[in-house]
N, C-alpha and C. Protein backbone atom coordinates (compact mmCIF):
# COMPACT_ATOMS: atom_id res chain seq x y z
N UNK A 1 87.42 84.37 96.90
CA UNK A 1 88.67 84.60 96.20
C UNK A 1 89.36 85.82 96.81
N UNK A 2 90.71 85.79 97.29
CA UNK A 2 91.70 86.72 97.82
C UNK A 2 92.34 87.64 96.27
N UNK A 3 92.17 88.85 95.93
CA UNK A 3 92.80 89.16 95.13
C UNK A 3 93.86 90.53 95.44
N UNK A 4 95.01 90.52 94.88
CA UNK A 4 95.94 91.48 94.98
C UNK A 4 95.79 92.21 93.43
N UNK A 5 95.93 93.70 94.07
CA UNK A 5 95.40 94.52 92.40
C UNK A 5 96.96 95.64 92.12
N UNK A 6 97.93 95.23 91.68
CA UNK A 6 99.29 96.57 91.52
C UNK A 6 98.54 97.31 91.45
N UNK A 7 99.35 98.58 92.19
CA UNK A 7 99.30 99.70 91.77
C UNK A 7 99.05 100.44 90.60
N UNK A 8 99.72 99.89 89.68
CA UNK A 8 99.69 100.40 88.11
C UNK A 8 98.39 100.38 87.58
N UNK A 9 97.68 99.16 88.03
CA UNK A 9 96.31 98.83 87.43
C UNK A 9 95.17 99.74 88.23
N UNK A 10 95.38 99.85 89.52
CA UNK A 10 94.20 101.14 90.27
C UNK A 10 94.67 102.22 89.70
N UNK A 11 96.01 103.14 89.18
CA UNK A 11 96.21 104.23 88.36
C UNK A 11 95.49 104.24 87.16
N UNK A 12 95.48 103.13 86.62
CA UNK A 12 95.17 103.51 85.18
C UNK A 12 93.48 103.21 85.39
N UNK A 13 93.03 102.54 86.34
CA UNK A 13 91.42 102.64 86.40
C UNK A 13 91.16 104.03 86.99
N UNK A 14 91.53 104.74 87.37
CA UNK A 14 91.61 106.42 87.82
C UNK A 14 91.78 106.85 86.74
N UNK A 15 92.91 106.74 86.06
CA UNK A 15 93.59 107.67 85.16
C UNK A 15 92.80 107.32 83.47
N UNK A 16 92.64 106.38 83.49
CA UNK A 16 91.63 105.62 82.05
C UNK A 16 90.48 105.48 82.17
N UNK A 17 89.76 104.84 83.14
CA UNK A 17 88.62 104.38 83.23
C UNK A 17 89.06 102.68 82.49
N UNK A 18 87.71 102.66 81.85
CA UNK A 18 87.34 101.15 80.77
C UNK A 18 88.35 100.28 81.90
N UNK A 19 89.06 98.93 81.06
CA UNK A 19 89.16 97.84 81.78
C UNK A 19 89.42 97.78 82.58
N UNK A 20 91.12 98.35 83.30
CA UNK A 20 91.20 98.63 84.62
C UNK A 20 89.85 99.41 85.24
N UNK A 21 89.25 100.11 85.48
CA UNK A 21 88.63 100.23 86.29
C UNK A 21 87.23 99.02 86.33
N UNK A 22 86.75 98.56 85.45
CA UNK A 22 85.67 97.16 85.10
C UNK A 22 86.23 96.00 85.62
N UNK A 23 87.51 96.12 85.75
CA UNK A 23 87.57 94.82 86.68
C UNK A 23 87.65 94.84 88.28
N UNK A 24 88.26 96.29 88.23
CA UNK A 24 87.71 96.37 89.87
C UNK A 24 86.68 96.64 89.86
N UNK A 25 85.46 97.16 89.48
CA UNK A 25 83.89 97.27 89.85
C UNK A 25 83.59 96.31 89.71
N UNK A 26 84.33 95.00 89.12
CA UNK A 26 83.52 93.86 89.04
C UNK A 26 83.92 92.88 90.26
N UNK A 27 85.15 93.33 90.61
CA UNK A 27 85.61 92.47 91.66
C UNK A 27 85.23 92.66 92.90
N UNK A 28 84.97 94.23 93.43
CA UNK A 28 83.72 94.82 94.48
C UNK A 28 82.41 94.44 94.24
N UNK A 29 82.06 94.03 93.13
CA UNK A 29 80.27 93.55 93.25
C UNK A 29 80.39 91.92 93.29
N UNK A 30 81.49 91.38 93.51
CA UNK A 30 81.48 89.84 93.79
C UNK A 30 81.61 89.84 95.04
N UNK A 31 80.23 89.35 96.09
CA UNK A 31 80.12 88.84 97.27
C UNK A 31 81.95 87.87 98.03
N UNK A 32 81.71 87.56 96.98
CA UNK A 32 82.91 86.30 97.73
C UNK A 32 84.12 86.10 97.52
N UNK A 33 84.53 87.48 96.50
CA UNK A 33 86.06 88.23 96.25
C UNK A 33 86.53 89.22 97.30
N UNK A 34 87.70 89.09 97.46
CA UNK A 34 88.32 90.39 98.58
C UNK A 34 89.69 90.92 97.97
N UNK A 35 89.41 92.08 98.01
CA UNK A 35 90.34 92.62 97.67
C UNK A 35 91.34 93.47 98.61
N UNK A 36 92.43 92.28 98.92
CA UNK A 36 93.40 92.55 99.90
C UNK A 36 94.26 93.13 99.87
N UNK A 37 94.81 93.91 101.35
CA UNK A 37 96.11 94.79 101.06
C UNK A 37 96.89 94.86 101.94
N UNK A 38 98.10 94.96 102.32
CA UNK A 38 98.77 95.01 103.61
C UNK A 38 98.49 96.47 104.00
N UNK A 39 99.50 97.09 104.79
CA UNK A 39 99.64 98.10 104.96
C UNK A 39 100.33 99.07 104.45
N UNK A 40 101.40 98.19 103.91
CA UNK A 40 102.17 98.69 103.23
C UNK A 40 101.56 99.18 101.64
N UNK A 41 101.03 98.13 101.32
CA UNK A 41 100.14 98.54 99.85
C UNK A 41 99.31 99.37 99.81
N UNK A 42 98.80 99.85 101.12
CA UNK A 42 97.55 100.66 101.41
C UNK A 42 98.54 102.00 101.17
N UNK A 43 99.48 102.18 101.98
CA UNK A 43 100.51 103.00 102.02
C UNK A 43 100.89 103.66 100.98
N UNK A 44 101.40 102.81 99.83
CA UNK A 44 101.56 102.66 98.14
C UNK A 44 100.02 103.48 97.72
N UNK A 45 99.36 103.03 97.85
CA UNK A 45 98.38 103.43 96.79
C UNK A 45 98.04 105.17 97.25
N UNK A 46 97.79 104.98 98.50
CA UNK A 46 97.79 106.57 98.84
C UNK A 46 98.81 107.77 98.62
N UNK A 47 99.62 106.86 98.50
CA UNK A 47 101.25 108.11 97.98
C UNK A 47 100.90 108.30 97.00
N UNK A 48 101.25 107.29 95.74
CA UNK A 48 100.44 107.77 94.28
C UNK A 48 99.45 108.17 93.99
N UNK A 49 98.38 107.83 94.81
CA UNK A 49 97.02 108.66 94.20
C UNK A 49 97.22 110.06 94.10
N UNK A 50 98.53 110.62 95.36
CA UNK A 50 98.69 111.98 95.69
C UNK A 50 99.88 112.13 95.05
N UNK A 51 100.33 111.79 93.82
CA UNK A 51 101.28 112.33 93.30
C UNK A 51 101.15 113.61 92.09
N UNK A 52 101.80 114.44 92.44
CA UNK A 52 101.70 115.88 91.73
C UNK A 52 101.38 115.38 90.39
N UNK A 53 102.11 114.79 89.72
CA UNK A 53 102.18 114.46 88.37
C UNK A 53 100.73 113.94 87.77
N UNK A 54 99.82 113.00 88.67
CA UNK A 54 99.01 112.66 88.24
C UNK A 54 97.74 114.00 88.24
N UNK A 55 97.55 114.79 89.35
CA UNK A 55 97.01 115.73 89.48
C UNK A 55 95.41 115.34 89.63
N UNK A 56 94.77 114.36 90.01
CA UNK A 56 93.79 114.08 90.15
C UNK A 56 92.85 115.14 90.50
N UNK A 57 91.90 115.32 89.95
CA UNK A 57 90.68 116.18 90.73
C UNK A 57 90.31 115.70 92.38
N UNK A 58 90.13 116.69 93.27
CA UNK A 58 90.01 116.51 94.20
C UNK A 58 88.96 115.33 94.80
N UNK A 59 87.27 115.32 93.66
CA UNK A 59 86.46 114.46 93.63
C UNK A 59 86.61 112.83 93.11
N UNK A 60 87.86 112.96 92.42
CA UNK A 60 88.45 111.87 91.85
C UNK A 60 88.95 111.15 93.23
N UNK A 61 89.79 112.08 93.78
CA UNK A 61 91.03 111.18 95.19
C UNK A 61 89.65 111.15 95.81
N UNK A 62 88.81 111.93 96.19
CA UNK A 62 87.67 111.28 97.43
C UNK A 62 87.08 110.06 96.87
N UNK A 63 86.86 109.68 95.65
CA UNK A 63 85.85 109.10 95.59
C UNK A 63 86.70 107.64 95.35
N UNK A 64 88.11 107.77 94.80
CA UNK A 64 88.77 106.23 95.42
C UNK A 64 89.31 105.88 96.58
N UNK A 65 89.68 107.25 97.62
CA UNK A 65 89.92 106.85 99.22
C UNK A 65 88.92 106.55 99.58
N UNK A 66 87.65 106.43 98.98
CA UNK A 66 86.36 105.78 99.88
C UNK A 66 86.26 104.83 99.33
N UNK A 67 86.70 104.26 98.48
CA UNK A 67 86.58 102.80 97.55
C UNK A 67 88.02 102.20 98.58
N UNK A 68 88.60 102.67 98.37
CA UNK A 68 90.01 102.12 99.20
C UNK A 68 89.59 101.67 100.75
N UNK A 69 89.19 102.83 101.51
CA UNK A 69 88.93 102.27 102.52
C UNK A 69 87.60 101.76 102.75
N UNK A 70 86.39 101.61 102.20
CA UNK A 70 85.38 100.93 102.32
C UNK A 70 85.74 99.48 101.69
N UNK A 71 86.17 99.46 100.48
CA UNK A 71 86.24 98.17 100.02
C UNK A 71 87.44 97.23 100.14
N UNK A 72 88.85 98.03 100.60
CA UNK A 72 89.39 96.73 100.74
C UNK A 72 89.93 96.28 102.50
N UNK A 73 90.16 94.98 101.85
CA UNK A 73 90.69 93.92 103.07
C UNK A 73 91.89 93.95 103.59
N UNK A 74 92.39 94.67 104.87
CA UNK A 74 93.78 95.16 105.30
C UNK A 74 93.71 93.45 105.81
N UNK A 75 95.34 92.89 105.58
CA UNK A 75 95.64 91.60 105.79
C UNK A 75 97.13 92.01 106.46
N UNK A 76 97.65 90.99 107.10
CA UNK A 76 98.47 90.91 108.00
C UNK A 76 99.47 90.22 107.02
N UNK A 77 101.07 90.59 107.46
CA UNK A 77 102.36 90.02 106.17
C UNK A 77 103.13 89.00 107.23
N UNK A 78 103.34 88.17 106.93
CA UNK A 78 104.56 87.14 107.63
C UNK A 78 105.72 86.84 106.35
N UNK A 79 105.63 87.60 105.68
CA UNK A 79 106.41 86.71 104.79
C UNK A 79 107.80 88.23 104.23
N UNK A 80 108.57 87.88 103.66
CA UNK A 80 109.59 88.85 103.65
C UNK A 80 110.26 88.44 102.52
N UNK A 81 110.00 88.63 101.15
CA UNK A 81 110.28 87.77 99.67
C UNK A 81 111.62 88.62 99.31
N UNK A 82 112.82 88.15 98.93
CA UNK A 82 113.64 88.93 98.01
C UNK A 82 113.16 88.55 96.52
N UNK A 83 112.71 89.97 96.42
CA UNK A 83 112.61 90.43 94.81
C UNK A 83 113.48 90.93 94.26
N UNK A 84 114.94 90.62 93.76
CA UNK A 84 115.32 91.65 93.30
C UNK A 84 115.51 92.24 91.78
N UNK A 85 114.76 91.51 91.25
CA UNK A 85 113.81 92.18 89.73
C UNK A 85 113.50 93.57 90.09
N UNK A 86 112.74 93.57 91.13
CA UNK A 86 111.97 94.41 91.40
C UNK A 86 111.73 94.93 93.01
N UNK A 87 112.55 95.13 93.75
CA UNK A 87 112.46 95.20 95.29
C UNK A 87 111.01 95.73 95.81
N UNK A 88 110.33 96.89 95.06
CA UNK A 88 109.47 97.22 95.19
C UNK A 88 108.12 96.91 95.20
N UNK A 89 108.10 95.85 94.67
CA UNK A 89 107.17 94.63 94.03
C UNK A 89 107.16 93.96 95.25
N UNK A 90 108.02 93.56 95.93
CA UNK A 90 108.12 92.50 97.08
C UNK A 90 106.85 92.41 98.02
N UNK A 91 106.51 93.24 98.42
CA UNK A 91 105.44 93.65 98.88
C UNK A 91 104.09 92.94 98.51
N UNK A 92 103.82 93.18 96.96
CA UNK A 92 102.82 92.00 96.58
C UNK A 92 102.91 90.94 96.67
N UNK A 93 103.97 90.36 96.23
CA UNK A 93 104.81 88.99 96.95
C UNK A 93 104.71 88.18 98.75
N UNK A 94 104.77 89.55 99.37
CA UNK A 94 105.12 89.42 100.77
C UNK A 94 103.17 88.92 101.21
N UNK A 95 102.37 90.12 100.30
CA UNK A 95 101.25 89.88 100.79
C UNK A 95 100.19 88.66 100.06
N UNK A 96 100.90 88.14 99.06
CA UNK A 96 100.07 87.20 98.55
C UNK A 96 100.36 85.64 98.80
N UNK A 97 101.68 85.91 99.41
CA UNK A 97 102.21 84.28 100.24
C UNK A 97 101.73 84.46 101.23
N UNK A 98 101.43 85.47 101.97
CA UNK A 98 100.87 85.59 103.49
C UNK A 98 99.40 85.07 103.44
N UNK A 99 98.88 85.58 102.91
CA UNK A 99 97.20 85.50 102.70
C UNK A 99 97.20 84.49 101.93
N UNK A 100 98.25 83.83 101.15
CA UNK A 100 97.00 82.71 100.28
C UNK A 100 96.35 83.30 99.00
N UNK A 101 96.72 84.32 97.96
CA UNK A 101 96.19 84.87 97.51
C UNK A 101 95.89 84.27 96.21
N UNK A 102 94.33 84.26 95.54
CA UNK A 102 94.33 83.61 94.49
C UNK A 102 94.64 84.36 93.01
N UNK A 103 95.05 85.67 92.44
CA UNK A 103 94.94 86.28 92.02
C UNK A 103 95.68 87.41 92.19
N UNK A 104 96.82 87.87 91.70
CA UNK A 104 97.37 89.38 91.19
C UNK A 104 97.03 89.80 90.27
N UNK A 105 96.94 90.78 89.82
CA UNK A 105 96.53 91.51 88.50
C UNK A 105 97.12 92.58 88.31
N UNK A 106 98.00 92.89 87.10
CA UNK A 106 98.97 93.67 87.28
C UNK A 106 99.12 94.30 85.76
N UNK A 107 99.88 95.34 85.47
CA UNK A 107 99.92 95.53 84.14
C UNK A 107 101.52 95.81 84.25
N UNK A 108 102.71 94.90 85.07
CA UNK A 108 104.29 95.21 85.57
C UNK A 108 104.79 93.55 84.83
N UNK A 109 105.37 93.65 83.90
CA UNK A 109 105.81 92.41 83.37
C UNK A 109 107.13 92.12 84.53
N UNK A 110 107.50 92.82 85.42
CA UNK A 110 108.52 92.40 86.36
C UNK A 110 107.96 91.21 87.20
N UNK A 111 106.94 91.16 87.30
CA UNK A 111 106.45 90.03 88.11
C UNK A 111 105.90 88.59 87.06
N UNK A 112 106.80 88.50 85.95
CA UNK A 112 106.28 87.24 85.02
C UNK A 112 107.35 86.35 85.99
N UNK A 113 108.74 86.87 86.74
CA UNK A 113 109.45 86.20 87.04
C UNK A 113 109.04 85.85 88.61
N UNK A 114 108.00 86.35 89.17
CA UNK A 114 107.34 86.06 90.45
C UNK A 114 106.65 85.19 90.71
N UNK A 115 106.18 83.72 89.30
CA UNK A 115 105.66 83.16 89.10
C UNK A 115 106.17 82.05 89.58
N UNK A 116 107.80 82.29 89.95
CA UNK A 116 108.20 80.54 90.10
C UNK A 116 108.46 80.94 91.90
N UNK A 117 108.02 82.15 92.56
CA UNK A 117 108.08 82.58 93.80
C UNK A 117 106.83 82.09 94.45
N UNK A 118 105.51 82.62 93.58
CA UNK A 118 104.03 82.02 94.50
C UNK A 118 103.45 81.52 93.85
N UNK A 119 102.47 80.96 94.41
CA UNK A 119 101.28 79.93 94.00
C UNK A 119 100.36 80.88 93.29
N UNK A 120 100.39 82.17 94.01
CA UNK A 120 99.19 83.25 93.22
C UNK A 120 99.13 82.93 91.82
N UNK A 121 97.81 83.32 91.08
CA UNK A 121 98.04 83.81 89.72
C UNK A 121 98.02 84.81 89.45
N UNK A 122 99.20 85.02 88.41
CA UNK A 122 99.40 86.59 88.13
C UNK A 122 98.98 86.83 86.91
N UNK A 123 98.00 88.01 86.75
CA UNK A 123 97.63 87.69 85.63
C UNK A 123 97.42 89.48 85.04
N UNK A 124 97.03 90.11 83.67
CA UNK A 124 96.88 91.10 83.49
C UNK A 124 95.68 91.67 83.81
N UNK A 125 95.44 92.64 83.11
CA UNK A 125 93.91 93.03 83.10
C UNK A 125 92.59 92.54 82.22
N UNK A 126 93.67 92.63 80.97
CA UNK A 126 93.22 91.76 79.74
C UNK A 126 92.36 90.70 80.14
N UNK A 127 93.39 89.84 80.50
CA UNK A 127 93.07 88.53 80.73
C UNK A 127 92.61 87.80 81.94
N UNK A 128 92.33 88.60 82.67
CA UNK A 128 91.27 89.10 83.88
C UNK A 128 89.95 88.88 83.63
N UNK A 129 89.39 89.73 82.59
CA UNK A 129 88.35 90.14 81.83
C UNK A 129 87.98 88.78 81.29
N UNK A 130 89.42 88.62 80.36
CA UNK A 130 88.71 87.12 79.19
C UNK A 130 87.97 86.42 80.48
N UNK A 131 88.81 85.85 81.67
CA UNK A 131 88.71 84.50 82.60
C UNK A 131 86.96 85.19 83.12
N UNK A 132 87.50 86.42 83.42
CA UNK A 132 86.01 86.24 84.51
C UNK A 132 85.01 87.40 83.69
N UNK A 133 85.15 88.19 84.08
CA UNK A 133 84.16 89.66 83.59
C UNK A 133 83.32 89.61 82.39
N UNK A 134 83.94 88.90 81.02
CA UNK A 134 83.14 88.33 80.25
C UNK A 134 82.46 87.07 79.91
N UNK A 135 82.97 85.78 81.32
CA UNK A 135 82.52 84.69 80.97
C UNK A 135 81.23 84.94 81.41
């Protein structure tokens, strides 16, 4: 399984812990899940991890830039989506038509309207959990 994880949802598994972060530890201990990213997303996540506002402990940013770059799957984009809900979003878009992706997970209701764009499923965290983590 190819999965795309927003941004919002790796913040709040940093910034919260509990579900967001349980579904990514669960999605790294599944052999046959990948958790993909362009470059651009890779890009994204490292700006915010380093944003003043969040102020992360220094052991905090090491210990998800080594989750970041040990665990995920840099994938290649062919695709170039107008989002304009959300321009910024495009990106997940761009990378989950490229790859084939089975799975977004997001906590951005801007992408309920991205649904009639890809095949992905977009789905929350919540309900992440119901489908897989607790079956």
């Amino acid at each position: 399984m190819k999965i795309l994880i927003d941004t919002n949802v790796l913040i709040s598994a940093i910034w919260r812990d509990k579900n967001p972060e349980k579904t990514i530890l669960w999605i790294l201990a599944q052999p046959d899940w990948e958790w993909i990213v362009s470059a651009e997303i890779k890009e994204e996540y490292q700006d915010v991890l380093h944003r003043k506002k969040f102020s992360f402990p220094p052991e905090t940013l090491r210990k998800w830039e080594t989750i970041l770059d040990r665990d995920t799957h840099l994938r290649p984009v062919n695709a170039d989506i107008d989002f304009p809900r959300d321009p910024k979003d495009a990106m997940f878009l761009d990378c989950a038509i490229s790859n084939n992706a089975d799975y977004l997970i997001t906590g951005d209701a801007d992408f309920s309207e991205a649904r009639k764009v890809v095949n992905t499923t977009i789905l929350s965290v919540s309900m992440f959990i119901r489908l897989f983590c607790d079956a």
